[in-house]
PDB file of N, CA and C in Angstrom:
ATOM      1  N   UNK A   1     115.885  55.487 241.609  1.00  0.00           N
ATOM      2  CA  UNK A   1     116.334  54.856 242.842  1.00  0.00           C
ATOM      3  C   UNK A   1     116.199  55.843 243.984  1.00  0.00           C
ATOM      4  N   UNK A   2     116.104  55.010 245.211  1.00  0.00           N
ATOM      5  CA  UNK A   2     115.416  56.613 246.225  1.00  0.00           C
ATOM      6  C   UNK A   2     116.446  56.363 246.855  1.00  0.00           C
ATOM      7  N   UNK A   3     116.759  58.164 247.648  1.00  0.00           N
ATOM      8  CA  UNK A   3     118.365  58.473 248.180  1.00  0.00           C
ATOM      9  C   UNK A   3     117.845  58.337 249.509  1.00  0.00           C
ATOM     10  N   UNK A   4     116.559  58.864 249.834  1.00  0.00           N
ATOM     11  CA  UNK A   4     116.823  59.742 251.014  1.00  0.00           C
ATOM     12  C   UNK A   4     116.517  57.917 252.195  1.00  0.00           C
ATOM     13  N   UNK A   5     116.804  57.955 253.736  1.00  0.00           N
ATOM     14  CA  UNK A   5     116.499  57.083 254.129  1.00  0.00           C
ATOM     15  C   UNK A   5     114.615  57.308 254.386  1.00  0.00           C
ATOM     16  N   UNK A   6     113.990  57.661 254.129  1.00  0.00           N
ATOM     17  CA  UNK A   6     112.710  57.639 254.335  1.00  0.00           C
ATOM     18  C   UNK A   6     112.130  57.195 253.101  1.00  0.00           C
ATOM     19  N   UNK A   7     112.386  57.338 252.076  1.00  0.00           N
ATOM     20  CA  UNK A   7     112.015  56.510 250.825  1.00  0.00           C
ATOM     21  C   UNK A   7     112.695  55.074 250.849  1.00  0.00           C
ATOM     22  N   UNK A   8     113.830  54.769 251.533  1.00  0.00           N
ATOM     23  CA  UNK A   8     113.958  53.159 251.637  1.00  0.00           C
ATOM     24  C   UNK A   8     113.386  52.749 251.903  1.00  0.00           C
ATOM     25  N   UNK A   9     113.058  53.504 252.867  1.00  0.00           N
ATOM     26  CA  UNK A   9     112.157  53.053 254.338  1.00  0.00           C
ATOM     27  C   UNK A   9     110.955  51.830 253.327  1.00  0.00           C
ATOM     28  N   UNK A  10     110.535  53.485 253.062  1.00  0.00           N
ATOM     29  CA  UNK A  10     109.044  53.364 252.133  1.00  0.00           C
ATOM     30  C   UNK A  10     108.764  52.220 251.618  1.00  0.00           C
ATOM     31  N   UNK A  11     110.300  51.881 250.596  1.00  0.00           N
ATOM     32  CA  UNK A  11     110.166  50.838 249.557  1.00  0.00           C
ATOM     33  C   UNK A  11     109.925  49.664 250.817  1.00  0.00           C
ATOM     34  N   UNK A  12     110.957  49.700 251.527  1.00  0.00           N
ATOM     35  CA  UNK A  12     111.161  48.268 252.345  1.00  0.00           C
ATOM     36  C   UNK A  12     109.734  47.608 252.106  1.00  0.00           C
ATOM     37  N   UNK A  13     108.756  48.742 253.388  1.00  0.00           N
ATOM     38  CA  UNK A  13     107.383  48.755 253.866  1.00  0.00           C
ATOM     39  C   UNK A  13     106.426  48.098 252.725  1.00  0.00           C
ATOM     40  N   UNK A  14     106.381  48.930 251.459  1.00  0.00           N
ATOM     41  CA  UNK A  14     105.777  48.328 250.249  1.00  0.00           C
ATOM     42  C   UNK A  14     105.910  46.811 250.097  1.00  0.00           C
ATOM     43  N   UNK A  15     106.948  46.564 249.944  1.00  0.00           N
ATOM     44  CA  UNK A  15     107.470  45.294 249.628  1.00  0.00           C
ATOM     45  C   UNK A  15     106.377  44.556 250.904  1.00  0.00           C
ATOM     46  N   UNK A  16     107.150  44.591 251.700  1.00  0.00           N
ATOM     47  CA  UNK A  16     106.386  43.594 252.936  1.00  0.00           C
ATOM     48  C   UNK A  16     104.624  43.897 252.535  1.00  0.00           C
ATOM     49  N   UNK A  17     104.385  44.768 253.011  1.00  0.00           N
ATOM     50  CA  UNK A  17     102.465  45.149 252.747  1.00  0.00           C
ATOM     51  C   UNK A  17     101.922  44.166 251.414  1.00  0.00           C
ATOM     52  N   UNK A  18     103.155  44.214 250.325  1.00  0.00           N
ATOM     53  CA  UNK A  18     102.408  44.050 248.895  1.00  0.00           C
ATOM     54  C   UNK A  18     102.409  42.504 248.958  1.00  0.00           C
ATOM     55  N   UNK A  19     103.589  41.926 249.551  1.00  0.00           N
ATOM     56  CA  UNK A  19     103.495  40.046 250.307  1.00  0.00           C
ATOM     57  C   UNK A  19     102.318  39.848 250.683  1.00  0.00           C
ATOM     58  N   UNK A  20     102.022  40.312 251.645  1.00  0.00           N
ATOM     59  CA  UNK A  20     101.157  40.415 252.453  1.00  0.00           C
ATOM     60  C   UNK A  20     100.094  40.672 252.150  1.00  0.00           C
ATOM     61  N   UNK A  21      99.194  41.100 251.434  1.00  0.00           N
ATOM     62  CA  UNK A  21      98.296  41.338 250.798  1.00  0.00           C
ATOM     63  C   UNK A  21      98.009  40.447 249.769  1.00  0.00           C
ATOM     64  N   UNK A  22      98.942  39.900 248.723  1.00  0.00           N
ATOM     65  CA  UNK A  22      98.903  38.990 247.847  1.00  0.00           C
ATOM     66  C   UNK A  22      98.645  37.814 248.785  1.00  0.00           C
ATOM     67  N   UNK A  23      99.282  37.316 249.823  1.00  0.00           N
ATOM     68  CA  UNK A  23      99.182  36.590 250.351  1.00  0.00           C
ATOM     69  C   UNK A  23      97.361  36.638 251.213  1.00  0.00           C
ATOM     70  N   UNK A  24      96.987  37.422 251.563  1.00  0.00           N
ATOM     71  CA  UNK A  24      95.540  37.334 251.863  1.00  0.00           C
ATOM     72  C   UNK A  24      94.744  36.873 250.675  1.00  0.00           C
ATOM     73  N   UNK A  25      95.448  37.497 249.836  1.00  0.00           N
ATOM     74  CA  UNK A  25      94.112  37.439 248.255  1.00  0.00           C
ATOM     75  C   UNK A  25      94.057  36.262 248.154  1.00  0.00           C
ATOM     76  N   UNK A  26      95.354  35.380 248.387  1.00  0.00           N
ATOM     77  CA  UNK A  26      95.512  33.709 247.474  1.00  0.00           C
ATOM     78  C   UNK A  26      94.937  32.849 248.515  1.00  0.00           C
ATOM     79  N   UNK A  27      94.585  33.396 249.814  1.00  0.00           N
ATOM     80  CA  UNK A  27      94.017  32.591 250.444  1.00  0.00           C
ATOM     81  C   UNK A  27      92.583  32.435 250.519  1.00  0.00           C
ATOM     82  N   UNK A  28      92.217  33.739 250.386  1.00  0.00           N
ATOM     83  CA  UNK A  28      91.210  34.554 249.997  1.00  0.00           C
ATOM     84  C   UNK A  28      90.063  33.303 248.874  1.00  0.00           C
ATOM     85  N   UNK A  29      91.055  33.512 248.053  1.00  0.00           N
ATOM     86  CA  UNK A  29      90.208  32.393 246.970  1.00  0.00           C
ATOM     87  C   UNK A  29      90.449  31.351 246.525  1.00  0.00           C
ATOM     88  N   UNK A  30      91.466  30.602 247.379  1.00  0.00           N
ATOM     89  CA  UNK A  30      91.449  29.328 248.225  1.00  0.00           C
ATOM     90  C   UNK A  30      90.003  28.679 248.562  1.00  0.00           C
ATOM     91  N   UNK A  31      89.754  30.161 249.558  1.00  0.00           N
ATOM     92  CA  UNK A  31      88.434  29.380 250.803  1.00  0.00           C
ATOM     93  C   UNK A  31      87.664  29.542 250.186  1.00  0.00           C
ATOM     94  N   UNK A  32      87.271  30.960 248.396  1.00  0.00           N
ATOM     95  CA  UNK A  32      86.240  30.702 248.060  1.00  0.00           C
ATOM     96  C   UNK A  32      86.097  29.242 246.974  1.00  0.00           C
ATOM     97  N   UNK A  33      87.829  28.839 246.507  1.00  0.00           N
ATOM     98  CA  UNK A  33      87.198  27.756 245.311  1.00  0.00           C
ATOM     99  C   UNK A  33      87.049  26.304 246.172  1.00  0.00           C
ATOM    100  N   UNK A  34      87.291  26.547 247.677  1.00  0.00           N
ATOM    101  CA  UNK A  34      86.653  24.979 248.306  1.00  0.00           C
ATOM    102  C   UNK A  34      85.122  25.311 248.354  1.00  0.00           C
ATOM    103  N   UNK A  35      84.958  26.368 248.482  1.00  0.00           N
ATOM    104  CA  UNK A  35      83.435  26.664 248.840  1.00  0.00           C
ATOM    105  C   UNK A  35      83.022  25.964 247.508  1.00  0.00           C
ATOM    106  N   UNK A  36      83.436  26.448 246.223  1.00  0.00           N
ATOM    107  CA  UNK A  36      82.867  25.960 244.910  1.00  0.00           C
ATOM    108  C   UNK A  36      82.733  24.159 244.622  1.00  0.00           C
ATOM    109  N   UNK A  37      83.946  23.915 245.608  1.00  0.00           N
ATOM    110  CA  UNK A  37      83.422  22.178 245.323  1.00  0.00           C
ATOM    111  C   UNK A  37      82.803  21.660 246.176  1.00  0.00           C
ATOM    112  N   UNK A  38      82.420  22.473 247.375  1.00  0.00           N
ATOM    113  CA  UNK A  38      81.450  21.667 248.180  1.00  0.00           C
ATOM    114  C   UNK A  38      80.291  21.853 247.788  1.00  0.00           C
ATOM    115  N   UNK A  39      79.932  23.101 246.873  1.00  0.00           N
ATOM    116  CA  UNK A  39      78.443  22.974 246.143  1.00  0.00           C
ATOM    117  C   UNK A  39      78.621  22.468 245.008  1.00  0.00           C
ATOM    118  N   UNK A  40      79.354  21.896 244.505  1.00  0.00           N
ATOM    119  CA  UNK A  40      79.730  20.936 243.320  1.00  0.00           C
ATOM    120  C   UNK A  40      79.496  19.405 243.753  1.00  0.00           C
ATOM    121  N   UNK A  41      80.254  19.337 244.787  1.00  0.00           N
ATOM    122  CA  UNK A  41      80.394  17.833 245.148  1.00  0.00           C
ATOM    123  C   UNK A  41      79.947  17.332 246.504  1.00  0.00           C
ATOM    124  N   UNK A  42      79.643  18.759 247.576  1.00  0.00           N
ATOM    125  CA  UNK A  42      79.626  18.003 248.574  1.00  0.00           C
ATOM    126  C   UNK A  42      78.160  18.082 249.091  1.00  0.00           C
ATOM    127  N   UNK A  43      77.963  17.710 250.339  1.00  0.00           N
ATOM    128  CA  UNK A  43      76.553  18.075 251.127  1.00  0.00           C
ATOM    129  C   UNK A  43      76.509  19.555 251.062  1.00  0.00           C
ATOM    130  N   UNK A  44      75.205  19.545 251.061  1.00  0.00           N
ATOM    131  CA  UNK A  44      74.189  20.944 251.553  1.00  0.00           C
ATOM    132  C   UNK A  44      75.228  21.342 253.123  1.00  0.00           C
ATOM    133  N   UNK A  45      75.329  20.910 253.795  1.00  0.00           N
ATOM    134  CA  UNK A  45      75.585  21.222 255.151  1.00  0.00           C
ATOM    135  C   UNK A  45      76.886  21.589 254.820  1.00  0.00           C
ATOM    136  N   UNK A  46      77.635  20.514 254.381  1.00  0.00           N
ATOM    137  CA  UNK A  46      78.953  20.772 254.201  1.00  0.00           C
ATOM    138  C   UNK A  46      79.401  22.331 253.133  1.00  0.00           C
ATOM    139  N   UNK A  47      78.345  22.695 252.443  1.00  0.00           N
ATOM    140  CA  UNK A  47      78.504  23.888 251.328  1.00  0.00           C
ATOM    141  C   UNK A  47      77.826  24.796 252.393  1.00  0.00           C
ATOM    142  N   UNK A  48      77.184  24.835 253.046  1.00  0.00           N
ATOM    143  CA  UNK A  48      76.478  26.295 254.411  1.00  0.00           C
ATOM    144  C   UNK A  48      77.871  26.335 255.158  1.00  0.00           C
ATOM    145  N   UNK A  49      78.669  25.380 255.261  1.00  0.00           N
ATOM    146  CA  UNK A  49      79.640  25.838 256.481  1.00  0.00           C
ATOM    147  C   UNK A  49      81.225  26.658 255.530  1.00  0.00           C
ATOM    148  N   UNK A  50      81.015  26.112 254.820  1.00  0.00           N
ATOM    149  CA  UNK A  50      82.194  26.434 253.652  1.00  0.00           C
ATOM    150  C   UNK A  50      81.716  27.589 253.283  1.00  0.00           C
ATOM    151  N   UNK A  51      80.524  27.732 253.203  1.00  0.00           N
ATOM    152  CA  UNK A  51      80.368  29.563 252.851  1.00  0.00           C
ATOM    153  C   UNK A  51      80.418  30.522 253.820  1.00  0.00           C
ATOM    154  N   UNK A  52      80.300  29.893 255.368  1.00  0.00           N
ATOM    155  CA  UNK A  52      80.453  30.281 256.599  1.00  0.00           C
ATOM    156  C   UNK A  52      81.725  31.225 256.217  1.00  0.00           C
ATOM    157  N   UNK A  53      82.491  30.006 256.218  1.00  0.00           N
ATOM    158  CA  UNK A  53      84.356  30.427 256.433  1.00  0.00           C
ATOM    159  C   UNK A  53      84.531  31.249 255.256  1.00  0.00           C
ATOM    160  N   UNK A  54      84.059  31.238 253.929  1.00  0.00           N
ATOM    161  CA  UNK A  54      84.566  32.162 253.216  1.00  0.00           C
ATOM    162  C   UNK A  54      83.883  33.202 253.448  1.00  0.00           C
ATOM    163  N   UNK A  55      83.032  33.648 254.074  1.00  0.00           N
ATOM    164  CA  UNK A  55      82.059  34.657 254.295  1.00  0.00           C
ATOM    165  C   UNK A  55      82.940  35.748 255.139  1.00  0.00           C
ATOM    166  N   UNK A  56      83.598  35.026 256.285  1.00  0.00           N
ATOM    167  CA  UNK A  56      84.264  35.435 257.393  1.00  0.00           C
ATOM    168  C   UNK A  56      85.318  36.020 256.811  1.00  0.00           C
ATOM    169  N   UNK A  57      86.350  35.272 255.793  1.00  0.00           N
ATOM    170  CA  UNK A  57      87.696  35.588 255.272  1.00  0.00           C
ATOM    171  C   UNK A  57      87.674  36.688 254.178  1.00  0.00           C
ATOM    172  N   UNK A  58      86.436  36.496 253.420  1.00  0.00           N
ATOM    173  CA  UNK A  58      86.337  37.730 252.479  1.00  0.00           C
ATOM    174  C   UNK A  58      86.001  39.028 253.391  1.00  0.00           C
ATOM    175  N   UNK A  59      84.955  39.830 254.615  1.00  0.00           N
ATOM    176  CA  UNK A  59      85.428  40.640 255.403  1.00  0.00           C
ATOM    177  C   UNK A  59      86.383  40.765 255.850  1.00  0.00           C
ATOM    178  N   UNK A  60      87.142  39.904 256.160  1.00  0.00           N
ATOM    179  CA  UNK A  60      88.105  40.112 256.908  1.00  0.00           C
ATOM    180  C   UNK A  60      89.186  40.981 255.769  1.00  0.00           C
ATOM    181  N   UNK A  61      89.379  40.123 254.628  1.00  0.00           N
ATOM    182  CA  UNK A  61      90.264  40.882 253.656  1.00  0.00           C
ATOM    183  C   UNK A  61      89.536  42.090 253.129  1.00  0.00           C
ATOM    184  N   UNK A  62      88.088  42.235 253.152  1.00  0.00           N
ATOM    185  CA  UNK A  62      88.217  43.592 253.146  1.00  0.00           C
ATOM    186  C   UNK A  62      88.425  44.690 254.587  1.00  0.00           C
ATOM    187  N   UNK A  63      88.157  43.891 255.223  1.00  0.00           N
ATOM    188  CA  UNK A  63      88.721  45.371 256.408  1.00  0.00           C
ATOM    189  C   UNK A  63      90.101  45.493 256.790  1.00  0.00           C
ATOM    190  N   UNK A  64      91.223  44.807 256.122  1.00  0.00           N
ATOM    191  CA  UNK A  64      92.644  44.882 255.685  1.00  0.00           C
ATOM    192  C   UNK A  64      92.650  45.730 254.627  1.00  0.00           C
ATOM    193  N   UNK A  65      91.787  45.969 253.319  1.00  0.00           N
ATOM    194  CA  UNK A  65      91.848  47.270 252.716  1.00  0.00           C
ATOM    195  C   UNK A  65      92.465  46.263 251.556  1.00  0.00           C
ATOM    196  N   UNK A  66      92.274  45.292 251.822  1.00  0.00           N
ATOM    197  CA  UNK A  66      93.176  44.151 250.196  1.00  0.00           C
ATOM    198  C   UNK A  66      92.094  44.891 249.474  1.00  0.00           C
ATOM    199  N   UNK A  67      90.955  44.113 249.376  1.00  0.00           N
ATOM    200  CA  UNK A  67      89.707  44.444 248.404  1.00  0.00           C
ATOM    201  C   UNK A  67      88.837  45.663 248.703  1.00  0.00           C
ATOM    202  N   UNK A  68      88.130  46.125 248.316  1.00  0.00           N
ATOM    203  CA  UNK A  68      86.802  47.338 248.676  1.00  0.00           C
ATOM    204  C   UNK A  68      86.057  46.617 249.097  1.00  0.00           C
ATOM    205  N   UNK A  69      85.112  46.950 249.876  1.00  0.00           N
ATOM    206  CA  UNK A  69      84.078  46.609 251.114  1.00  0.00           C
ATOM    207  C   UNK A  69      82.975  46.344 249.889  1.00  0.00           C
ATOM    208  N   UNK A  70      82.984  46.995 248.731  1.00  0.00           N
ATOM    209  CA  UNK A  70      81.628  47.003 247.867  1.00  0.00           C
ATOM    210  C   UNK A  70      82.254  45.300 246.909  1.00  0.00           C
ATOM    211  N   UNK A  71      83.082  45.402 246.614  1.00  0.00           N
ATOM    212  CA  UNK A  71      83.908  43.878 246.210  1.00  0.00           C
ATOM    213  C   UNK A  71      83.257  42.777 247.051  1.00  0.00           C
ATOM    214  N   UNK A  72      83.790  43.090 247.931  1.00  0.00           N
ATOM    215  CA  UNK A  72      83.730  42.156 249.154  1.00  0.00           C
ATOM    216  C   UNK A  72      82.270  41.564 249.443  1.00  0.00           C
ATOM    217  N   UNK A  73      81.129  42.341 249.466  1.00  0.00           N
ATOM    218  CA  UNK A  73      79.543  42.415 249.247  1.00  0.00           C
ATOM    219  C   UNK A  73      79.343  41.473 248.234  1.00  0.00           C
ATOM    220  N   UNK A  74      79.885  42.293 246.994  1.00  0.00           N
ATOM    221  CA  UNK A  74      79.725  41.347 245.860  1.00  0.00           C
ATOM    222  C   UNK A  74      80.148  39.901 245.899  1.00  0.00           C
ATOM    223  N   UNK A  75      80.922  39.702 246.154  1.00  0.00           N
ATOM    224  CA  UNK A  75      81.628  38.077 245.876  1.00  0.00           C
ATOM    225  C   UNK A  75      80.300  37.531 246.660  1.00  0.00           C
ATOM    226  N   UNK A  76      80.660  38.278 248.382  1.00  0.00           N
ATOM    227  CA  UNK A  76      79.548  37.520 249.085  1.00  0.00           C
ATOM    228  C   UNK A  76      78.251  36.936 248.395  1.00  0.00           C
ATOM    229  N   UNK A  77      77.671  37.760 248.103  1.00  0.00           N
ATOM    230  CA  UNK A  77      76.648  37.854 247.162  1.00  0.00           C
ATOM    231  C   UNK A  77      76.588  36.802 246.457  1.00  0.00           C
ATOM    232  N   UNK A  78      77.450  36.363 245.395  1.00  0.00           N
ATOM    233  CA  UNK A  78      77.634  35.823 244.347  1.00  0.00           C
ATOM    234  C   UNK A  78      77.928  34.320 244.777  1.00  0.00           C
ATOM    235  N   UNK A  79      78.117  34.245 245.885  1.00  0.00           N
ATOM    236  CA  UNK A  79      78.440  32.944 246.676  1.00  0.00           C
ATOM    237  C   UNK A  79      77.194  32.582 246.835  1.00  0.00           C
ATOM    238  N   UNK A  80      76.626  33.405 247.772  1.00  0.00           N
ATOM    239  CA  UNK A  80      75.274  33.011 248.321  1.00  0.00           C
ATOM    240  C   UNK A  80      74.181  32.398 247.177  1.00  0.00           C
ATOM    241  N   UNK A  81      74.135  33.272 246.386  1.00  0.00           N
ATOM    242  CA  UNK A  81      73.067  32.796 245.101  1.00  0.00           C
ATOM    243  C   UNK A  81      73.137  31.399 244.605  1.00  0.00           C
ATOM    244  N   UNK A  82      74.713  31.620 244.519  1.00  0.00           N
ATOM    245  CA  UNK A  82      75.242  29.922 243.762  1.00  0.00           C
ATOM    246  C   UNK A  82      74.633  28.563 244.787  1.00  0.00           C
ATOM    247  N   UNK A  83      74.805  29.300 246.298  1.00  0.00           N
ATOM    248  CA  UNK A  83      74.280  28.159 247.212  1.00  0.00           C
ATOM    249  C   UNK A  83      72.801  27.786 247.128  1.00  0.00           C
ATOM    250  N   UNK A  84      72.430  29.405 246.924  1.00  0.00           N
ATOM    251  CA  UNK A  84      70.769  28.882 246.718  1.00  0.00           C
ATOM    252  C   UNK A  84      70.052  28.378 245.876  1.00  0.00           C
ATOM    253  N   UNK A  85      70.701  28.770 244.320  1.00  0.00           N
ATOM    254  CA  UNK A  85      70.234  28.040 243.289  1.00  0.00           C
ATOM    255  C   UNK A  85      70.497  26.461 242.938  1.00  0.00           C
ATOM    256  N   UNK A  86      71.673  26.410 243.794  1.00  0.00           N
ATOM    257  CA  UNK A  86      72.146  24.934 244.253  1.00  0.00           C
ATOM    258  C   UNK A  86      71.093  24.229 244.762  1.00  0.00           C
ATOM    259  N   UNK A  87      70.587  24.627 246.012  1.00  0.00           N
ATOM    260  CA  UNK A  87      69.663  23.922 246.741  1.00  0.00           C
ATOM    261  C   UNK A  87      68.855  24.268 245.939  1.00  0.00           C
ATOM    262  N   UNK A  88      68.081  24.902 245.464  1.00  0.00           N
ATOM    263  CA  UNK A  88      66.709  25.027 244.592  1.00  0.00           C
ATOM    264  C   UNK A  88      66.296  24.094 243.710  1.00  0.00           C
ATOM    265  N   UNK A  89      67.936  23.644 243.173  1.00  0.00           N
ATOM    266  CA  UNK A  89      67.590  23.065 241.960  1.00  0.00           C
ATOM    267  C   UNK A  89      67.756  21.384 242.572  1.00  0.00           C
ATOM    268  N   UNK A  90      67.992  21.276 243.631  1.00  0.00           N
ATOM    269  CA  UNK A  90      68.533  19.651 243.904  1.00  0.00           C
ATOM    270  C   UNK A  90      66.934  19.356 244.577  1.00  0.00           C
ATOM    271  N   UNK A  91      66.376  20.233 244.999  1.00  0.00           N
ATOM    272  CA  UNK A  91      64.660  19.978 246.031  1.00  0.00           C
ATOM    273  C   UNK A  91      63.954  20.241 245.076  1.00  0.00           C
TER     274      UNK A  91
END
């Protein structure tokens, strides 16, 4: 248990940051599993704009320091392909 007031402090801070962060992540992959049903179920157009927004939200959570910037690449990545092999395979 911490005595001094600068380790309360600390804990307080943790606490809030670690909300907060969980809370980016769950939104985080929210926007990527709508992205997953609009290339499941929806239009081409409608799956380019949905990867838009998750494109945007995954930088964003990495330049909050939730995820690593090399994470963050990756997913991107891994989005994009799914869109393209999507369209590849429907033309």
């Amino acid at each position: 248990m911490a005595h001094s007031l600068s380790a309360k402090k600390r804990i307080r801070q943790n606490i809030k940051n670690n909300a907060r962060n969980r809370w980016r992540l769950r939104a985080m992959r929210g926007v990527i599993r709508e992205f997953l049903e609009k290339v499941a179920h929806g239009t081409p157009a409608e799956a380019v704009e949905s990867l838009n927004k998750a494109s945007k939200v995954i930088d964003r959570t990495a330049a909050k320091g939730v995820i690593h910037k090399n994470q963050a690449a990756r997913r991107k990545s891994r989005l994009f392909k799914r869109l393209k092999s999507k369209s590849a395979a429907k033309a």
